[in-house]
Each structure stands twice: as structure tokens, then as C-alpha cells.
Protein backbone atom coordinates (compact mmCIF):
# COMPACT_ATOMS: atom_id res chain seq x y z
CA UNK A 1 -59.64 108.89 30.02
CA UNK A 2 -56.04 109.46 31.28
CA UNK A 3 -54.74 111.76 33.75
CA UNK A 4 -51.38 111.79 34.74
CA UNK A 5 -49.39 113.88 37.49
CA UNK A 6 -45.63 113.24 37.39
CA UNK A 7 -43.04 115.07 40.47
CA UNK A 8 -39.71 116.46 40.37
CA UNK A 9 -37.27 113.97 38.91
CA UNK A 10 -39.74 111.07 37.89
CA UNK A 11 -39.41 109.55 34.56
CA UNK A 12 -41.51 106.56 32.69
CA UNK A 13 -38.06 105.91 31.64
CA UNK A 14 -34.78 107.34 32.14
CA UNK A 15 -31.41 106.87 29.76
CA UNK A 16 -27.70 108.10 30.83
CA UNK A 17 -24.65 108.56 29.42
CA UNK A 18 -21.40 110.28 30.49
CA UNK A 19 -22.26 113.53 28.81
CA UNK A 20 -26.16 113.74 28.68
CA UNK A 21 -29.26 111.72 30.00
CA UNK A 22 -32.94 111.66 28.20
CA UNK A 23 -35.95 111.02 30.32
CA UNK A 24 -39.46 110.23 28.97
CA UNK A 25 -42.16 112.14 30.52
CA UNK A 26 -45.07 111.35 28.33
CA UNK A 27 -46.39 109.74 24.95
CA UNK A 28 -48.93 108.38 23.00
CA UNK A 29 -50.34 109.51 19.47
CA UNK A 30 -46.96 108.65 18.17
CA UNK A 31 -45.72 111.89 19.98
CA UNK A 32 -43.37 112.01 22.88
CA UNK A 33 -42.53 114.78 25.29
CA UNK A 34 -38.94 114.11 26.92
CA UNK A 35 -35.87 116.10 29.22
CA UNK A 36 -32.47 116.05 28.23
CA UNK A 37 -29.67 116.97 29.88
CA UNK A 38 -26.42 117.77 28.04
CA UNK A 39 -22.69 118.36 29.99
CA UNK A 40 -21.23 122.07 29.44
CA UNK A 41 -18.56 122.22 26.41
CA UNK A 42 -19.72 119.65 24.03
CA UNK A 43 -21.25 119.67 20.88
CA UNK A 44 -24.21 118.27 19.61
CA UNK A 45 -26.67 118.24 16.10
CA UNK A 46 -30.54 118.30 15.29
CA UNK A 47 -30.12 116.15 12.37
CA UNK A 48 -32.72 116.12 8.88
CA UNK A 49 -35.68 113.20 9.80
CA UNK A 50 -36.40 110.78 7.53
CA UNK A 51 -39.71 111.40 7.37
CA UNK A 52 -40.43 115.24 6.30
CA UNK A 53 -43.26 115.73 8.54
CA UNK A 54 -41.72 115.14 11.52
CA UNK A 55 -41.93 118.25 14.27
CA UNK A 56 -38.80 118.50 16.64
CA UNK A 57 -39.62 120.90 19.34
CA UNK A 58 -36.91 121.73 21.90
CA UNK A 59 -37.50 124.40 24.75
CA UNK A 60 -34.43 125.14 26.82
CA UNK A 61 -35.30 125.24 30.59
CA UNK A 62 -31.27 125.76 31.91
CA UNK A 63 -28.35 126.58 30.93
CA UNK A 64 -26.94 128.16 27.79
CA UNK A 65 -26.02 127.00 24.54
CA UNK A 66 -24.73 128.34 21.24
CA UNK A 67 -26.56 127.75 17.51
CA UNK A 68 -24.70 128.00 14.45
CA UNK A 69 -27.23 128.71 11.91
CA UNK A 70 -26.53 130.15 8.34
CA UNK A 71 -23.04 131.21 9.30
CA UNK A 72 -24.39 132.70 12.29
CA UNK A 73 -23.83 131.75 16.41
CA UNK A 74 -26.71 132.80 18.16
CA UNK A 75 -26.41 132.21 21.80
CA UNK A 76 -29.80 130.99 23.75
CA UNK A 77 -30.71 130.60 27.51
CA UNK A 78 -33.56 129.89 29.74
CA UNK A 79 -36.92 130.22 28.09
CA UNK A 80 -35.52 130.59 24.52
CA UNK A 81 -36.49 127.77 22.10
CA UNK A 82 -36.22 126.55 18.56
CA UNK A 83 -38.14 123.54 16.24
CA UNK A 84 -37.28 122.29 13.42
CA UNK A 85 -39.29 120.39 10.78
CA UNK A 86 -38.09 119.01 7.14
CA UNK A 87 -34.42 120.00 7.44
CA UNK A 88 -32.20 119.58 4.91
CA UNK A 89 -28.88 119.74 6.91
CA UNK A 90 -28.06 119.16 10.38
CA UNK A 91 -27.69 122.35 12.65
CA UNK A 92 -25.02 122.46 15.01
CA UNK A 93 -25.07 123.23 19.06
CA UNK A 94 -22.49 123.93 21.15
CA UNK A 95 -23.17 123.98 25.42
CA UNK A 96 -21.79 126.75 27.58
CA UNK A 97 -22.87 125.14 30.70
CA UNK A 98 -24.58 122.03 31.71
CA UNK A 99 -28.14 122.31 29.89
CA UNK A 100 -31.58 120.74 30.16
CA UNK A 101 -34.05 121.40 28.08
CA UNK A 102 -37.87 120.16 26.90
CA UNK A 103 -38.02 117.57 23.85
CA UNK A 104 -41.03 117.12 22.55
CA UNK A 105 -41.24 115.01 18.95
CA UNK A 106 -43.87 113.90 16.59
CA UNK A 107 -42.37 110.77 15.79
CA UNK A 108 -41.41 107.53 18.73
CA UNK A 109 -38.10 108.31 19.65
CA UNK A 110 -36.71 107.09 22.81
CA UNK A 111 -37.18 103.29 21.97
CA UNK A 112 -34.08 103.39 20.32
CA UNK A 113 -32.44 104.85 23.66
CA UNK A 114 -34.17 102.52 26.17
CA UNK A 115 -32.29 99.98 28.07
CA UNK A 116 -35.19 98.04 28.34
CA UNK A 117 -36.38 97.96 24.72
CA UNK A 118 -32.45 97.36 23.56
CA UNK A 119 -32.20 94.47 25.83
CA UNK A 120 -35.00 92.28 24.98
CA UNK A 121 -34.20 93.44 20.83
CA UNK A 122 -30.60 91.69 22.00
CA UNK A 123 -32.65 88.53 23.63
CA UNK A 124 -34.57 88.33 20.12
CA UNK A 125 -30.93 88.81 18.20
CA UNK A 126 -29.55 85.52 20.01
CA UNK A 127 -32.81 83.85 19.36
CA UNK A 128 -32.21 84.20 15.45
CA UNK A 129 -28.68 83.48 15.86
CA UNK A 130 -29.52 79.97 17.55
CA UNK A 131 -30.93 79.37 13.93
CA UNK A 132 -29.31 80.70 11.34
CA UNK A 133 -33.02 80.63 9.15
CA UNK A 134 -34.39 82.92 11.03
CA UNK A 135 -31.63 85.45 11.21
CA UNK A 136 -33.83 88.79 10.74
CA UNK A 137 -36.89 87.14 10.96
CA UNK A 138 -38.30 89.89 13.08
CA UNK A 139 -36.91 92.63 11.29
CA UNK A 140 -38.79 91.54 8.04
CA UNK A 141 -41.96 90.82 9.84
CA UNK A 142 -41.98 94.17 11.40
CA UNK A 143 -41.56 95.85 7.67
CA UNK A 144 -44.34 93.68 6.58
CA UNK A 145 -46.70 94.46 9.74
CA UNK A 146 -46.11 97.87 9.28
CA UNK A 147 -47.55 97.51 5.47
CA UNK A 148 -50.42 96.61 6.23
CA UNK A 149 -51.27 98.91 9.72
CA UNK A 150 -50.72 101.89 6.97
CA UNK A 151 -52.88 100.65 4.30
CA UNK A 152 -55.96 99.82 7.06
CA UNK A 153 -54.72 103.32 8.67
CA UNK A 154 -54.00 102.24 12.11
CA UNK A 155 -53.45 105.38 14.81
CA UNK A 156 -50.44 106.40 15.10
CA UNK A 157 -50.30 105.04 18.83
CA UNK A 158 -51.25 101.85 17.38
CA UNK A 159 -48.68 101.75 14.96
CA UNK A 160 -46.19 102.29 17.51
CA UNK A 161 -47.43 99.67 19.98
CA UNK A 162 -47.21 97.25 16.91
CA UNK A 163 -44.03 98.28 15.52
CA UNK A 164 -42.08 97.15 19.10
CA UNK A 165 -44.54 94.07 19.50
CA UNK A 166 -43.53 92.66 15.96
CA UNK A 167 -39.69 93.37 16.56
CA UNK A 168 -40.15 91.46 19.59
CA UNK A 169 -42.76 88.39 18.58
CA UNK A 170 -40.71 86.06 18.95
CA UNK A 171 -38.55 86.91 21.99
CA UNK A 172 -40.15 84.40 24.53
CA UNK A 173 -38.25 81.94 22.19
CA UNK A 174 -34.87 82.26 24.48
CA UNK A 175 -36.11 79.96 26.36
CA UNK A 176 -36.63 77.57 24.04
CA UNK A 177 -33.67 74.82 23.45
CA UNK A 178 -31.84 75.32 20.71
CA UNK A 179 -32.32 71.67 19.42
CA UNK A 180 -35.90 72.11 19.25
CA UNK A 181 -35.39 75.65 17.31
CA UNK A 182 -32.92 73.98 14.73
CA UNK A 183 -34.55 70.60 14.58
CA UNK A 184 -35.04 69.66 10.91
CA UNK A 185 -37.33 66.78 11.19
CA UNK A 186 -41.18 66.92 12.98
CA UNK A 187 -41.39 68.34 16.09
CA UNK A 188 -42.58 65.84 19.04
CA UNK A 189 -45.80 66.46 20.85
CA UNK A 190 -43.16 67.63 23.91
CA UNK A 191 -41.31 69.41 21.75
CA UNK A 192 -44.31 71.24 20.24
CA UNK A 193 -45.63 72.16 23.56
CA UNK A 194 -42.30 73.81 24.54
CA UNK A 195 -42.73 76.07 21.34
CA UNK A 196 -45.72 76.72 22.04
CA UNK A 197 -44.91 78.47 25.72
CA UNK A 198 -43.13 81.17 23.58
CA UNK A 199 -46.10 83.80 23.35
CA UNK A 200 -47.06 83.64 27.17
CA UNK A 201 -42.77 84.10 28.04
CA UNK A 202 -42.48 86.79 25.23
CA UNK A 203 -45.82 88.70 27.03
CA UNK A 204 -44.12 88.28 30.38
CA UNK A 205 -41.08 89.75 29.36
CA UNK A 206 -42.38 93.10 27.79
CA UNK A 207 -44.98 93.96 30.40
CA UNK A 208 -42.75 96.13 32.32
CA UNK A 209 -42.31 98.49 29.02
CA UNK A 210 -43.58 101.81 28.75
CA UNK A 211 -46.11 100.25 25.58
CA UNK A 212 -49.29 99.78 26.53
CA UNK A 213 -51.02 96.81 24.98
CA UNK A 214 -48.08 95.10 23.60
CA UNK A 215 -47.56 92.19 26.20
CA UNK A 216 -51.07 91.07 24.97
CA UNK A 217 -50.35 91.16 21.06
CA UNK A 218 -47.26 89.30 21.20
CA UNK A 219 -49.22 86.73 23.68
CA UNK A 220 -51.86 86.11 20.76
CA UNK A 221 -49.86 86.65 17.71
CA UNK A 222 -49.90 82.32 16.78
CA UNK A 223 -53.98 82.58 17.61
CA UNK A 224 -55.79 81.55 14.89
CA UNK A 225 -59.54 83.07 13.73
CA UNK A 226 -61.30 79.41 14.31
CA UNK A 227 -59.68 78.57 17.57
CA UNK A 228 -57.36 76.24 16.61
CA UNK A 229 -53.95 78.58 17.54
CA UNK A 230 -52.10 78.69 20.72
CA UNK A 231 -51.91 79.66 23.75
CA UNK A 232 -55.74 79.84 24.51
CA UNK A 233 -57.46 78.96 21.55
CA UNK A 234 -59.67 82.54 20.81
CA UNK A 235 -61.66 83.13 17.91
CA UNK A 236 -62.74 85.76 15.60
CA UNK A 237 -62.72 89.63 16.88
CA UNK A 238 -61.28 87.75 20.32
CA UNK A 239 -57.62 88.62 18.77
CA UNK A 240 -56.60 91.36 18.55
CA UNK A 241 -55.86 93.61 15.21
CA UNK A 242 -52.19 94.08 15.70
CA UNK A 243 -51.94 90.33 16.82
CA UNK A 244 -54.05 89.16 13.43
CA UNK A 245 -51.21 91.56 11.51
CA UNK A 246 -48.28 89.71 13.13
CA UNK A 247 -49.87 86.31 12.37
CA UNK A 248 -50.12 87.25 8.68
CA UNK A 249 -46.80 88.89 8.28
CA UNK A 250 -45.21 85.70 10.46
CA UNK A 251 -46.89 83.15 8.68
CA UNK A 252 -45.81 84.92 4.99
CA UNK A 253 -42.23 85.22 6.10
CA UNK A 254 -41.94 81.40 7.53
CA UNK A 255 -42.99 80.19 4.46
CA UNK A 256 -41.01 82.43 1.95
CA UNK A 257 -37.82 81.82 3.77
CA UNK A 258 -35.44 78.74 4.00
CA UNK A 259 -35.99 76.09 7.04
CA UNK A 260 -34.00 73.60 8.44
CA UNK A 261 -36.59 70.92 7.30
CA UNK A 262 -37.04 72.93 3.90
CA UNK A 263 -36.07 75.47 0.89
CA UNK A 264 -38.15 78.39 1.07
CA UNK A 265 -41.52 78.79 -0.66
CA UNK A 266 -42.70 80.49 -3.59
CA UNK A 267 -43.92 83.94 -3.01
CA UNK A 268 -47.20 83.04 -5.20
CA UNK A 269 -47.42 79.54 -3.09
CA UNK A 270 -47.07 81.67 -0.19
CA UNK A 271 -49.89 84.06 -1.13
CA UNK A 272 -52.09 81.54 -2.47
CA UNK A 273 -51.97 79.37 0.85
CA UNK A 274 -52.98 82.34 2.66
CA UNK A 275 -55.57 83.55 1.17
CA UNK A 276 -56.56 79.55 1.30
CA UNK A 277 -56.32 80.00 5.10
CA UNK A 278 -58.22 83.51 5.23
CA UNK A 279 -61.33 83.15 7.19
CA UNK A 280 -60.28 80.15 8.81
CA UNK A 281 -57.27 81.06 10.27
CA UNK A 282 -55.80 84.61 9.27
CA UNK A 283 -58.05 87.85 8.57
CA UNK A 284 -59.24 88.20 5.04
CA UNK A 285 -59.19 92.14 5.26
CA UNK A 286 -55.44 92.03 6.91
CA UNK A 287 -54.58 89.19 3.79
CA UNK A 288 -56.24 91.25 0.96
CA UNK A 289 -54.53 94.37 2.35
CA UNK A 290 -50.94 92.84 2.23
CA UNK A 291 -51.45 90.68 -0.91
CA UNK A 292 -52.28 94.05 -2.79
CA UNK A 293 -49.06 95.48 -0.95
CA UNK A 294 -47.01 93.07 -2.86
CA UNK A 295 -48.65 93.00 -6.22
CA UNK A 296 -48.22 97.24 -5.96
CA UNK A 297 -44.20 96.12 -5.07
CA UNK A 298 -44.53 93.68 -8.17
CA UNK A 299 -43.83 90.90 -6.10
CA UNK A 300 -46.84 88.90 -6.95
């Protein structure tokens, strides 16, 4: 059970701008609930989603603003409001004074806004950048983690927590030479050990996010189901889900992809060493759900 009181001017997070600012209030279910606050004369669009059954609900708490809608300006003020849901074409707003109104969304928003978030995505960009075989690395395990949370219908709040933790996996990793990263022969028992601190940094450095749970994912995504990962060594249902995801979609995506000590691997190599491994060290549930993902893509 959660409770949670907030007061005047308190944010979990707050982004600004020269003309507006967006503060999170609350989340979780994949919705979020934020205030934004928009400078008088300037323009501004609720633009089509992606995804059609997104809900955008906006209630306008000061200040007054002007809709164009169908050819139409209709002015609103305090206490007016408007939603929108499956648009087809963005709808235009124009402020008359400064404005703040109520956001509330049905899909995670503000990570794209949040200095935090966008800082530690730019720590993970000069990781892959350091090695040039890893360049979008995360980006492709995040697509492929996302897969398979679908097909075993993860919440929505779980998808979310996992969608940030995959993006940022490997982010502990900036503190990792870049000699040992781009090294193409084995890796010394040193050297190993020094990769190996990357899930413990990477938890350390997300734990002051607004995502519950994801410090602890990206801490056990190299944890293996008999024990023999890193850092700790757990077993079994002792990982987490979202953790046994990334450690699936990581391992597929190492292999597939070109190495300094190696060309990339067959997709069907790939496949068939996991499901090898399944049981022993990945999830047979999480590699039968993404090897049927790729044989419904045709890639397999």
C-alpha cells in the first residue's frame, strides 16, 4: 500500500525551460499525472500518439489559452479542460497569459524530459562510443526486452521500470577503461573483475531516479539461474524477471553482433546456444518466449 501527500510546489521531478517547466507529481501503472507551466504568447501542439490508445488529459488550473479546432478558436480559462485520444492531426494552442495546467497521460512521458534520465542515457552513449561494437547496444536490447515483457504480459508499471533499466544496463561501464572495453584478446582475471563491478556502479547510479525497482535489475542483469553470474552469485526465482529478460536479450545481442575478438554470430547459432543454456543459465519461459518472437519476425 502507498499513500502519498505532496505540498505546494513539490515535485518527484521538475524540468525547465525558458518558456515552460513540467513537474511530475505522480505515476505508476504506466500513467503519469504532471503540471506544466507555459509563458503567455507562445504557441504550442497536442500532437497524434503513436500508440492509438493513449489518453492525454489536460485540465487548465490558470491562465488562458486559445484552441484552434476545426477552423474554430475557442478560448479556455480556469477550470475548462480538454483530452484527446487517437488523433489524427495535431491541434494547435496559443497562451494569452502565463498558464499552468494538470497533465495527466496514459503512457510514461516525462523520461524523455528528465535531466536525470537524459544524463545517465548520455553516460551509456559514451560507453558505446568507447567501442565502436557496441554502438546501440542498449537500444537493441531494450527493443528485444520489451518483446518478450509483452508476450509474458508484464504490468504496465513493470514494463516501464524495465524499459529505462535495459536502456541503461550497461551504464556502470563508464567506469570501466577503455582498453579493457576494446580489448580483442582474453580478458585477465584483473581485467575480468573490473568488468564485472559494472552492475553494482550501474545500480548506484540510477537509485536516485523516480523508478522504483530498477537499481536492483540492472544490479542482477549478468546473474545467471545456477549461480555461476556476477555480482553475488543468486539462483533460480532469486533474480529477478526483468533482470532474467535483460540477460536474455544481452546475451542474444552480444553474440549476434561483431566483437573486437570476433565477427558476429549466426542468428540460428545464437538461438540454439541459448536455448542450450536455458535452465542452466537463462529462463526457459523468457528463451521460448523470444525465440518464438523471432521465428513470428522470420528471423529464425
Amino acid at each position: 500500500m502507498a499513500f502519498t501527500i505532496g505540498k505546494k510546489n513539490s515535485f518527484i521531478e521538475q524540468v525547465s525551460f525558458d518558456l515552460y517547466s513540467i513537474g511530475l507529481l505522480a505515476h505508476g501503472d504506466g500513467v503519469e499525472c504532471m503540471i506544466q507551466t507555459i509563458a503567455y504568447d507562445n504557441e504550442f501542439y497536442v500532437y497524434p500518439s503513436d500508440n492509438p490508445n493513449v489518453m492525454e488529459f489536460f485540465y487548465i488550473l490558470q491562465g488562458e489559452m486559445v484552441c484552434e479546432l476545426n477552423g474554430e478558436k475557442i478560448r479556455l480559462g480556469p477550470n475548462d479542460y480538454y483530452s484527446a485520444k487517437n488523433l489524427e492531426d495535431p491541434v494547435h494552442f496559443t497562451t494569452i497569459t502565463d498558464v499552468v495546467y494538470l497533465w495527466i497521460i496514459t503512457e510514461p512521458t516525462f523520461y524523455q524530459l528528465s535531466d536525470s534520465v537524459t544524463d545517465l542515457k548520455n553516460k551509456v552513449d559514451e560507453v558505446e562510443k568507447k567501442d565502436r561494437y557496441t554502438l546501440k547496444h542498449s537500444e537493441r536490447v531494450s527493443v528485444y526486452a520489451m518483446k518478450i515483457a509483452k508476450s509474458l504480459k508484464l504490468s504496465k508499471e513493470r514494463l516501464e521500470n524495465l524499459y529505462i533499466a535495459s536502456l541503461l544496463h550497461d551504464v556502470g561501464k563508464i567506469n570501466t577503461p577503455e582498453e579493457i572495453l576494446n580489448k580483442p584478446g582474453k580478458l585477465t582475471d584483473e581485467e575480468f573483475a573490473i568488468i564485472k563491478r559494472h552492475p553494482l556502479d550501474g545500480a548506484a547510479m540510477v537509485k536516485h531516479l523516480y523508478y522504483d525497482g530498477i537499481a536492483e535489475i540492472i544490479e542482477q542483469h549478468h546473474e545467471r539461474l545456477n549461480g555461476t553470474g556476477y555480482p553475488h552469485g543468486l539462483k533460480g526465482d532469486e533474480i529477478l524477471l526483468e533482470a532474467r529478460i535483460i540477460a536474455v536479450s544481452d546475451t542474444f545481442d552480444a553474440m549476434i553482433e561483431d566483437r573486437a575478438y570476433r565477427r558476429g554470430l549466426d542468428i540460428q547459432f545464437a538461438v540454439d546456444e541459448l536455448r542450450r543454456l536455458a535452465d542452466t543459465h537463462y529462463d526457459p519461459e523468457v528463451v521460448d518466449a523470444f525465440v518464438k518472437i523471432l521465428e513470428e519476425e522470420g528471423r529464425i
